[in-house]
N, C-alpha and C. Protein backbone atom coordinates (compact mmCIF):
# COMPACT_ATOMS: atom_id res chain seq x y z
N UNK A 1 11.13 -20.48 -44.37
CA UNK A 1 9.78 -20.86 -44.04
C UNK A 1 9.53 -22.22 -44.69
N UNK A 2 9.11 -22.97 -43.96
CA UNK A 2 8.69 -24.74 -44.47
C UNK A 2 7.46 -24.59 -45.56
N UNK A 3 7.26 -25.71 -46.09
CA UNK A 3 6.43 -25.68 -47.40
C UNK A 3 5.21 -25.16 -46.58
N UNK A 4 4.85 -26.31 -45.24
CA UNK A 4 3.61 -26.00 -44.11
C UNK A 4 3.38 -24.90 -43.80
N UNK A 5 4.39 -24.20 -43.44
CA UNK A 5 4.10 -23.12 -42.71
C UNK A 5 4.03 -22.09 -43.85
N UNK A 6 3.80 -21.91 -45.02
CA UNK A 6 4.14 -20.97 -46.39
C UNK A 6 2.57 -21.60 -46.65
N UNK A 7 2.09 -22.61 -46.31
CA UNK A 7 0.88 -22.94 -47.39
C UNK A 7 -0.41 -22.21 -46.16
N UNK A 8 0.22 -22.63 -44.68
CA UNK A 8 -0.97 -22.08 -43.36
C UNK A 8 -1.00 -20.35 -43.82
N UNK A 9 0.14 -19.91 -43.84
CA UNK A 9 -0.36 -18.05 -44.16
C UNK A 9 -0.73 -17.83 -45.48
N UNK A 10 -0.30 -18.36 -46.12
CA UNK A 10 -1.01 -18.10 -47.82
C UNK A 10 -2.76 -18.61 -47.71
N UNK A 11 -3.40 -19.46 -46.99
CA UNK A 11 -4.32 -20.22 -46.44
C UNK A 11 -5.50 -18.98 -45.53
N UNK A 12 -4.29 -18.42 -44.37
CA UNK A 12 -5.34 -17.72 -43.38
C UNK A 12 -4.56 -16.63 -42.88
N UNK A 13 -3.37 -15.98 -44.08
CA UNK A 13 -2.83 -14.91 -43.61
C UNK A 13 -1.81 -14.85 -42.45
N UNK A 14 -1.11 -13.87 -42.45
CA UNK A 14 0.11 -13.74 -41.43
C UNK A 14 -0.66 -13.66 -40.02
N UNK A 15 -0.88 -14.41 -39.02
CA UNK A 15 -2.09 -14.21 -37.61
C UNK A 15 -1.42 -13.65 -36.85
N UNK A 16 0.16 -13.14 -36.88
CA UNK A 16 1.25 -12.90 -35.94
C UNK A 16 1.19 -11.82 -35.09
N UNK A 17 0.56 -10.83 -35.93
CA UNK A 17 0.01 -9.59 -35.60
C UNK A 17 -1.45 -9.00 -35.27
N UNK A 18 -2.30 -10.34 -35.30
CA UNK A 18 -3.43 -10.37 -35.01
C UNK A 18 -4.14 -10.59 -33.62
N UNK A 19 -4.44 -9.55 -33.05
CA UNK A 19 -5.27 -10.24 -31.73
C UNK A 19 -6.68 -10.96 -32.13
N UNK A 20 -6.57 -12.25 -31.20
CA UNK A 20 -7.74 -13.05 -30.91
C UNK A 20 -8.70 -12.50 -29.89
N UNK A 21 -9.60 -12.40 -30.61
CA UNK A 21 -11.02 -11.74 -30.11
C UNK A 21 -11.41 -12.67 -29.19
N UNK A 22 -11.36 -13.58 -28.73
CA UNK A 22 -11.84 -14.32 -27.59
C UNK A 22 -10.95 -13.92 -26.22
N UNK A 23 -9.70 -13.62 -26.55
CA UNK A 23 -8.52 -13.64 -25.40
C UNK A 23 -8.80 -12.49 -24.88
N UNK A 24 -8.77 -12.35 -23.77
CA UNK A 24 -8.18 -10.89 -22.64
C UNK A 24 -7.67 -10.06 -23.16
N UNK A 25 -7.60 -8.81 -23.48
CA UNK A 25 -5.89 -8.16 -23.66
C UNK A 25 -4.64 -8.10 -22.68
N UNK A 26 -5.51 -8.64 -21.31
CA UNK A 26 -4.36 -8.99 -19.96
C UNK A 26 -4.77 -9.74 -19.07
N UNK A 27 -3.58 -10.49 -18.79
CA UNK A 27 -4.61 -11.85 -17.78
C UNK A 27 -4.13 -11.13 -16.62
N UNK A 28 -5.19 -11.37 -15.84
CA UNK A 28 -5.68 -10.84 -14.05
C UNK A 28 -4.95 -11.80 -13.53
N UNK A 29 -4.52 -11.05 -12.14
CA UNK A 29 -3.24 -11.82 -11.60
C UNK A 29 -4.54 -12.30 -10.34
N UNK A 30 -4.60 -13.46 -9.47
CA UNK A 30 -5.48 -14.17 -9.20
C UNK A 30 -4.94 -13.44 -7.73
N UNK A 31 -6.15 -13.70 -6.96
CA UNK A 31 -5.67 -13.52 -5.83
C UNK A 31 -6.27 -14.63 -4.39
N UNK A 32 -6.45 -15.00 -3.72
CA UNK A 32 -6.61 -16.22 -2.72
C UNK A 32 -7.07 -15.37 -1.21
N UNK A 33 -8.18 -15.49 -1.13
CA UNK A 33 -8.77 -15.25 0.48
C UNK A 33 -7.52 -16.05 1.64
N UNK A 34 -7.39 -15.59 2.78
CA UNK A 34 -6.29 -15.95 4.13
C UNK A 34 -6.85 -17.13 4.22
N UNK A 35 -8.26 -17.93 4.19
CA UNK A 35 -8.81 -18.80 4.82
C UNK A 35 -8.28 -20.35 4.33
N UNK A 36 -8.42 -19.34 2.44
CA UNK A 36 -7.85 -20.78 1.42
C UNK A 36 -7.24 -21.18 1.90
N UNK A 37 -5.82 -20.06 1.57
CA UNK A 37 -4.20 -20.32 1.70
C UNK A 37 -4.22 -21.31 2.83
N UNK A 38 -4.70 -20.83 4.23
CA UNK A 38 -4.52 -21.54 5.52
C UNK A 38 -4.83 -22.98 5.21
N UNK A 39 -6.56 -23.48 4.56
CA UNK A 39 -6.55 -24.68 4.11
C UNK A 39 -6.05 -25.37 3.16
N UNK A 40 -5.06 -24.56 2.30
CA UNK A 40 -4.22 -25.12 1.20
C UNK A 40 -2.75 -25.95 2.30
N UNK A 41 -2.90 -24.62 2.92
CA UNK A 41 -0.94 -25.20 3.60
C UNK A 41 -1.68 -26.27 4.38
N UNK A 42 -2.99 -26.10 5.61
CA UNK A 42 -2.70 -27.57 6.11
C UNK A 42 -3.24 -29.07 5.35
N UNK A 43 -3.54 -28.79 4.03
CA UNK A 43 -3.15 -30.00 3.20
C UNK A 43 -1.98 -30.43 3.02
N UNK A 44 -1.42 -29.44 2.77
CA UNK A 44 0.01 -29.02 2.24
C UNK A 44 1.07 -30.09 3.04
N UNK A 45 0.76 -29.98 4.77
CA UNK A 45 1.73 -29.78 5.67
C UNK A 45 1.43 -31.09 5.83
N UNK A 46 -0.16 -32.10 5.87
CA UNK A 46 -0.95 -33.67 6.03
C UNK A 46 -0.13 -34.29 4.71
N UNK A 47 0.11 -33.70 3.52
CA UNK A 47 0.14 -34.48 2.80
C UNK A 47 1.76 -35.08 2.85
N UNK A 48 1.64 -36.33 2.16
CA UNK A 48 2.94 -37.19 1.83
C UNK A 48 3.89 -36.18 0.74
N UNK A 49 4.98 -36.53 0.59
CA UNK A 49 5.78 -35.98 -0.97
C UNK A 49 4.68 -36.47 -2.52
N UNK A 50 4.48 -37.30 -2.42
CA UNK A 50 4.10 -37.68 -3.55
C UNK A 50 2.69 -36.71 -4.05
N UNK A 51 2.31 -37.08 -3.01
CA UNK A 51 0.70 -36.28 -3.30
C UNK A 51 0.77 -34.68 -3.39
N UNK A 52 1.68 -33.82 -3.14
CA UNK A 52 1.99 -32.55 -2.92
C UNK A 52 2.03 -32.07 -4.35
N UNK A 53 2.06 -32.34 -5.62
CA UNK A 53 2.16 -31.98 -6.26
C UNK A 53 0.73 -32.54 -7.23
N UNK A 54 0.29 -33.10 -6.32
CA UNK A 54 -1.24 -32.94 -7.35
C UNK A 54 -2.11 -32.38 -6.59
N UNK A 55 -1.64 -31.70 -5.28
CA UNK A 55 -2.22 -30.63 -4.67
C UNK A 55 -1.93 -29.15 -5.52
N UNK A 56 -0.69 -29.12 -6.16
CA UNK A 56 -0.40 -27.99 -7.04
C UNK A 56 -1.37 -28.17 -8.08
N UNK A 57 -1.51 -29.20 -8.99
CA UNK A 57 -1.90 -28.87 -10.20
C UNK A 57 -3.54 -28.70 -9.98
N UNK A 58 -4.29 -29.22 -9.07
CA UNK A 58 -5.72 -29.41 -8.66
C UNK A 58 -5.92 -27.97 -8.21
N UNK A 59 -5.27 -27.15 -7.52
CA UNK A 59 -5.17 -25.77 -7.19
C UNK A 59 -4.60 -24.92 -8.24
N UNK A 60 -4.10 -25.02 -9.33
CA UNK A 60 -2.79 -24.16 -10.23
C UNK A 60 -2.19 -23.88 -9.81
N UNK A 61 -1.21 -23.70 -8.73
CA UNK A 61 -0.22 -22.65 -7.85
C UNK A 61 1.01 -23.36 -8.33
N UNK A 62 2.00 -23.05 -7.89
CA UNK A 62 3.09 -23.28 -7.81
C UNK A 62 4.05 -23.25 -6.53
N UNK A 63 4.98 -25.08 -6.50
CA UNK A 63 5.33 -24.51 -5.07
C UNK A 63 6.28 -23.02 -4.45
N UNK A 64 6.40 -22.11 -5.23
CA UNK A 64 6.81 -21.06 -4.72
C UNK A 64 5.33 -20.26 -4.23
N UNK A 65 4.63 -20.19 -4.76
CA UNK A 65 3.58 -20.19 -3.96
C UNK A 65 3.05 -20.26 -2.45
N UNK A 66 3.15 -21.56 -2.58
CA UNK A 66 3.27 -22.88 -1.16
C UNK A 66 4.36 -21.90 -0.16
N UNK A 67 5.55 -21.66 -0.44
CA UNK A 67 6.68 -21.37 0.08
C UNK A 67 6.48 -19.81 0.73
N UNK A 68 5.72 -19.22 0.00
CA UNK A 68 5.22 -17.63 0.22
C UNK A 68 4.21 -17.77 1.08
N UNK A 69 3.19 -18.66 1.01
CA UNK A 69 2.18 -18.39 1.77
C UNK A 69 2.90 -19.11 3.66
N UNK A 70 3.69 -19.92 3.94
CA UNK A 70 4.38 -20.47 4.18
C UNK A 70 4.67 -19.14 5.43
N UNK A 71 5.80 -18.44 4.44
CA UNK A 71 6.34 -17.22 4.90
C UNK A 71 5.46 -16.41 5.28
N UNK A 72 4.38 -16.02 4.98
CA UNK A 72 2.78 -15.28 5.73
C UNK A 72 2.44 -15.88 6.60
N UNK A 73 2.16 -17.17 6.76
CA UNK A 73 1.90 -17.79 8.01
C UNK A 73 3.07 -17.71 9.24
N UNK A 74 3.99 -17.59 8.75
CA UNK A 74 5.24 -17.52 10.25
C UNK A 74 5.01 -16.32 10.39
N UNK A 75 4.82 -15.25 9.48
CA UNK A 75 4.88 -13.66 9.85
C UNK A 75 3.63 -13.20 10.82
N UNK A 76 2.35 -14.15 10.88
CA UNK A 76 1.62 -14.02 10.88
C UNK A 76 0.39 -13.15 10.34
N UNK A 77 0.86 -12.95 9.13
CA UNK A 77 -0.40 -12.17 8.05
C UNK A 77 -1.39 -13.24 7.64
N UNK A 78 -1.42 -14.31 7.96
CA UNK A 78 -2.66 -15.36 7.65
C UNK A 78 -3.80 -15.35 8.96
N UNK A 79 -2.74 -15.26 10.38
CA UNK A 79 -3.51 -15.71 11.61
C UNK A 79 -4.55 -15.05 11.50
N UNK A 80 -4.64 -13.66 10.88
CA UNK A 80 -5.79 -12.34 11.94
C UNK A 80 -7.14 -12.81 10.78
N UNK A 81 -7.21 -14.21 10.02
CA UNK A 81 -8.61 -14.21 9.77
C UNK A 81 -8.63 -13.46 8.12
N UNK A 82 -7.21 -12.73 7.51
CA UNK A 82 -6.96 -12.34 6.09
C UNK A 82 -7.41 -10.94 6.13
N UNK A 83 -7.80 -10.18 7.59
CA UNK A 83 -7.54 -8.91 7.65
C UNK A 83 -6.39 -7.80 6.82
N UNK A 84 -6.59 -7.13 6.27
CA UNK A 84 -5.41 -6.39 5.56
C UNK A 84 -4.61 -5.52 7.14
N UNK A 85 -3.28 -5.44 6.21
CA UNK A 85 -2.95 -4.72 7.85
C UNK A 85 -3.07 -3.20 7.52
N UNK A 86 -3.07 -2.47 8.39
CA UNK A 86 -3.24 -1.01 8.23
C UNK A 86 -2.61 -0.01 6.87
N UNK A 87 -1.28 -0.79 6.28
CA UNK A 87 -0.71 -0.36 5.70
C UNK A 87 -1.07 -1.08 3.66
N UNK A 88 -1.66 -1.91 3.97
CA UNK A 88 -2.55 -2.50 2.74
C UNK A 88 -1.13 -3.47 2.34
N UNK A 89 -1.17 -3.51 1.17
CA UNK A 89 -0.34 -4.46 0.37
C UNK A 89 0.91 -3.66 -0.70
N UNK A 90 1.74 -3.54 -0.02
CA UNK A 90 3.33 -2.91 -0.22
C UNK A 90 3.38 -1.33 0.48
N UNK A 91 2.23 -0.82 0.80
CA UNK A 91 1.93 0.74 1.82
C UNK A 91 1.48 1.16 2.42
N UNK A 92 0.59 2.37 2.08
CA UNK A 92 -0.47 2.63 2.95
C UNK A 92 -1.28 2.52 2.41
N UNK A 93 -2.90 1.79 2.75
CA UNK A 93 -3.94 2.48 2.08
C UNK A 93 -4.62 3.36 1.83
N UNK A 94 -5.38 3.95 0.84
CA UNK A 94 -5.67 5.06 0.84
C UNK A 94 -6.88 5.87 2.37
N UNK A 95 -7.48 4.83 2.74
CA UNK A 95 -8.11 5.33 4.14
C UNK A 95 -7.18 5.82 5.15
N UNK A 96 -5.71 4.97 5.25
CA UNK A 96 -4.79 5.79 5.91
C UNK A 96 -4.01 6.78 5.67
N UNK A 97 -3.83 6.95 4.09
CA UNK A 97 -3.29 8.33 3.96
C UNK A 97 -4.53 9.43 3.99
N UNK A 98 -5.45 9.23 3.40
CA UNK A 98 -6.52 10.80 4.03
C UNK A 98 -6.60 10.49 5.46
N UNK A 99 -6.68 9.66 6.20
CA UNK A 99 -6.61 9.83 7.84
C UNK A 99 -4.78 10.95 7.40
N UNK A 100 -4.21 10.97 7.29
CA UNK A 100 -2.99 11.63 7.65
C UNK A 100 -2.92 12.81 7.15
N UNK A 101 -3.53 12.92 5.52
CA UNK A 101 -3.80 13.96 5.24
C UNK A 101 -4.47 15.15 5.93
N UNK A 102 -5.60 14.58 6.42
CA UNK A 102 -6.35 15.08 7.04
C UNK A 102 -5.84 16.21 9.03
N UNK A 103 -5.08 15.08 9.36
CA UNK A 103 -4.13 14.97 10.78
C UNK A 103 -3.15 16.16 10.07
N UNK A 104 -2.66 16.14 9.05
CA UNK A 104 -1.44 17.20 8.83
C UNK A 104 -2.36 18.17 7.98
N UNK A 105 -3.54 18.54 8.07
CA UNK A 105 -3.86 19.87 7.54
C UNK A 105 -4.13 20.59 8.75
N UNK A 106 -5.01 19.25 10.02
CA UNK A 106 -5.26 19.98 11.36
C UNK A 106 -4.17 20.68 12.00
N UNK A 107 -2.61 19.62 11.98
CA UNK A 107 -1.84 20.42 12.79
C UNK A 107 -1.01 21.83 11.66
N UNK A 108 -1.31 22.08 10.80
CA UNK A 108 -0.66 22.97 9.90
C UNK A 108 -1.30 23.78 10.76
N UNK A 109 -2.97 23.96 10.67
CA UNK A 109 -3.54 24.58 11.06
C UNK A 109 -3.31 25.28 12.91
N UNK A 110 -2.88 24.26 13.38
CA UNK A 110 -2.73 24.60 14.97
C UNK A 110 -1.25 25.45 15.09
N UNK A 111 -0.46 25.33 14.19
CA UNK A 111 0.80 25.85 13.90
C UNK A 111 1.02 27.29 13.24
N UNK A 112 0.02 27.44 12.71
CA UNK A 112 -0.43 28.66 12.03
C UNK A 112 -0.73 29.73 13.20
N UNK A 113 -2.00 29.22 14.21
CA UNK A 113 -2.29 29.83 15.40
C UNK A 113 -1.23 29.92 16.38
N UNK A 114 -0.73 28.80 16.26
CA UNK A 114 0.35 29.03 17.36
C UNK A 114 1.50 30.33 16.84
N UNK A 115 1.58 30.22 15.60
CA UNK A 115 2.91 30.93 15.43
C UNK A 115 1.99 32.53 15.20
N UNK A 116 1.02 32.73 15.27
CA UNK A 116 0.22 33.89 15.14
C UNK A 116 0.16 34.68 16.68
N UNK A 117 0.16 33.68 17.54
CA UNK A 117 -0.26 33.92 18.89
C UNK A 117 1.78 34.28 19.62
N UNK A 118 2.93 34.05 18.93
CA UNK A 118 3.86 33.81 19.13
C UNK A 118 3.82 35.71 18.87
N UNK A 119 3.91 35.38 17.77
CA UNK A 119 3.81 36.65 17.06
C UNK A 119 3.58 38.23 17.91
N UNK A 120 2.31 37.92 18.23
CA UNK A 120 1.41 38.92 19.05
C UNK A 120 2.09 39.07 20.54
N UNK A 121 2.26 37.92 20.94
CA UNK A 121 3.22 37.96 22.19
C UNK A 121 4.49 39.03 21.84
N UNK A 122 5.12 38.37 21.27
CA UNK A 122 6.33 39.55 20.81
C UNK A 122 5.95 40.52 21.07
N UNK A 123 4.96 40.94 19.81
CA UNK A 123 4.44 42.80 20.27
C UNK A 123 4.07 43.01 21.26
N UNK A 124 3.39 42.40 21.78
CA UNK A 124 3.27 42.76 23.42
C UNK A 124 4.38 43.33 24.54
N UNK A 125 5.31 41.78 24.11
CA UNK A 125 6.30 42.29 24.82
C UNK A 125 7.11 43.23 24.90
N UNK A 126 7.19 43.68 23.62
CA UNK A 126 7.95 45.19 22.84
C UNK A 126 7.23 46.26 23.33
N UNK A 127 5.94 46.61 23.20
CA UNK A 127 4.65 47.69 23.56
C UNK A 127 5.21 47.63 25.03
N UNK A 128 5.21 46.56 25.46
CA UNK A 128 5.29 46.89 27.10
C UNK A 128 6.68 47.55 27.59
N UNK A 129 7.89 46.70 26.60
CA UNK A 129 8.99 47.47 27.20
C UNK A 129 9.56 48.61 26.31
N UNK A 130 9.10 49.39 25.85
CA UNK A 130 8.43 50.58 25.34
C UNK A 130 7.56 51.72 26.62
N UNK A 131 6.67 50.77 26.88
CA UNK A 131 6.30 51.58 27.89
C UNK A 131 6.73 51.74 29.11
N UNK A 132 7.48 50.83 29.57
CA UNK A 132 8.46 50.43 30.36
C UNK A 132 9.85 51.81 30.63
N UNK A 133 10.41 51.76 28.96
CA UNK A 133 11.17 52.81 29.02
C UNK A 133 10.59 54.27 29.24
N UNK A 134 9.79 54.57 28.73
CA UNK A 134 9.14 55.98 28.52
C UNK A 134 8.61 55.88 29.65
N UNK A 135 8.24 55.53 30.77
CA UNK A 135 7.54 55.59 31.87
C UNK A 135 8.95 55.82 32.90
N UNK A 136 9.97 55.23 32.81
CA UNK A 136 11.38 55.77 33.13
C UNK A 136 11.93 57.02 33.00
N UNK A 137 11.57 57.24 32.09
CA UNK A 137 11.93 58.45 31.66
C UNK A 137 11.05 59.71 31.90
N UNK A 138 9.68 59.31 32.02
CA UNK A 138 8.79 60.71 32.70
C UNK A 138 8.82 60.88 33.98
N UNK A 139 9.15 59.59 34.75
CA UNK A 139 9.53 59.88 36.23
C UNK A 139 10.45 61.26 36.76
N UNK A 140 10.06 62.15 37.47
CA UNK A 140 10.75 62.84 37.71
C UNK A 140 11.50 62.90 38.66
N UNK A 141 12.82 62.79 38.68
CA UNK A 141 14.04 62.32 39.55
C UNK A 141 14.20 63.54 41.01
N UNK A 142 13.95 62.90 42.12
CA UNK A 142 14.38 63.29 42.96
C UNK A 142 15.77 63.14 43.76
């Protein structure tokens, strides 16, 4: 440890292990409306080389950034106006899984009846050829 750095913690203590009460405990990952991005890239796409990078720092992004949003625009996830697509951002959203939830309790349910109504058929069909036989059999043979 340097004389400096032995005289700063003897001064105001070891801070190493100290959280700063002003800071976050987690910085929020930022996120950008479809409309920006769209008016970021066609700066992006007007501007010269030179100027492209004080389009980064005036925005904070980074050109991987640039390069991603880039790749949304050919996919077309920018065109529809920054609509989410049905499936949200890496799945489903939760409005579409209770829509499914919902769809697979109905058909459990129709499957239940059906296999109830399957069921009953059987006995039917058994009762009948049951009666079928025994009605054979009381016939009296001429």
């Amino acid at each position: 440890m340097t004389e400096a750095t032995a005289r700063n913690v003897a001064e105001n203590g070891d801070l190493r292990n100290k959280k700063d009460p002003d800071r976050a405990d987690r910085a929020k990952r930022r996120t950008f409306e479809a409309g920006f991005k769209l008016r970021v890239l066609e700066e992006w796409d007007r501007a010269e080389a030179a100027e492209r990078s004080a389009i980064l720092r005036r925005e904070g992004i980074y050109s991987s950034t640039i390069a991603d949003w880039k790749r949304q625009r050919r996919s077309g996830a920018l065109g529809d106006g920054g609509a989410r697509t049905p499936e949200g951002r890496g799945g489903p959203s939760y409005a579409e899984v209770d829509r499914l939830r919902r769809e697979n309790q109905r058909l459990q349910e129709e499957l239940a009846k059906a296999k109830f109504v399957i069921e009953v058929q059987g006995k039917v069909s058994a009762l009948l050829e049951e009666l079928s036989k025994s009605a054979d059999t009381d016939t009296p043979e001429t």
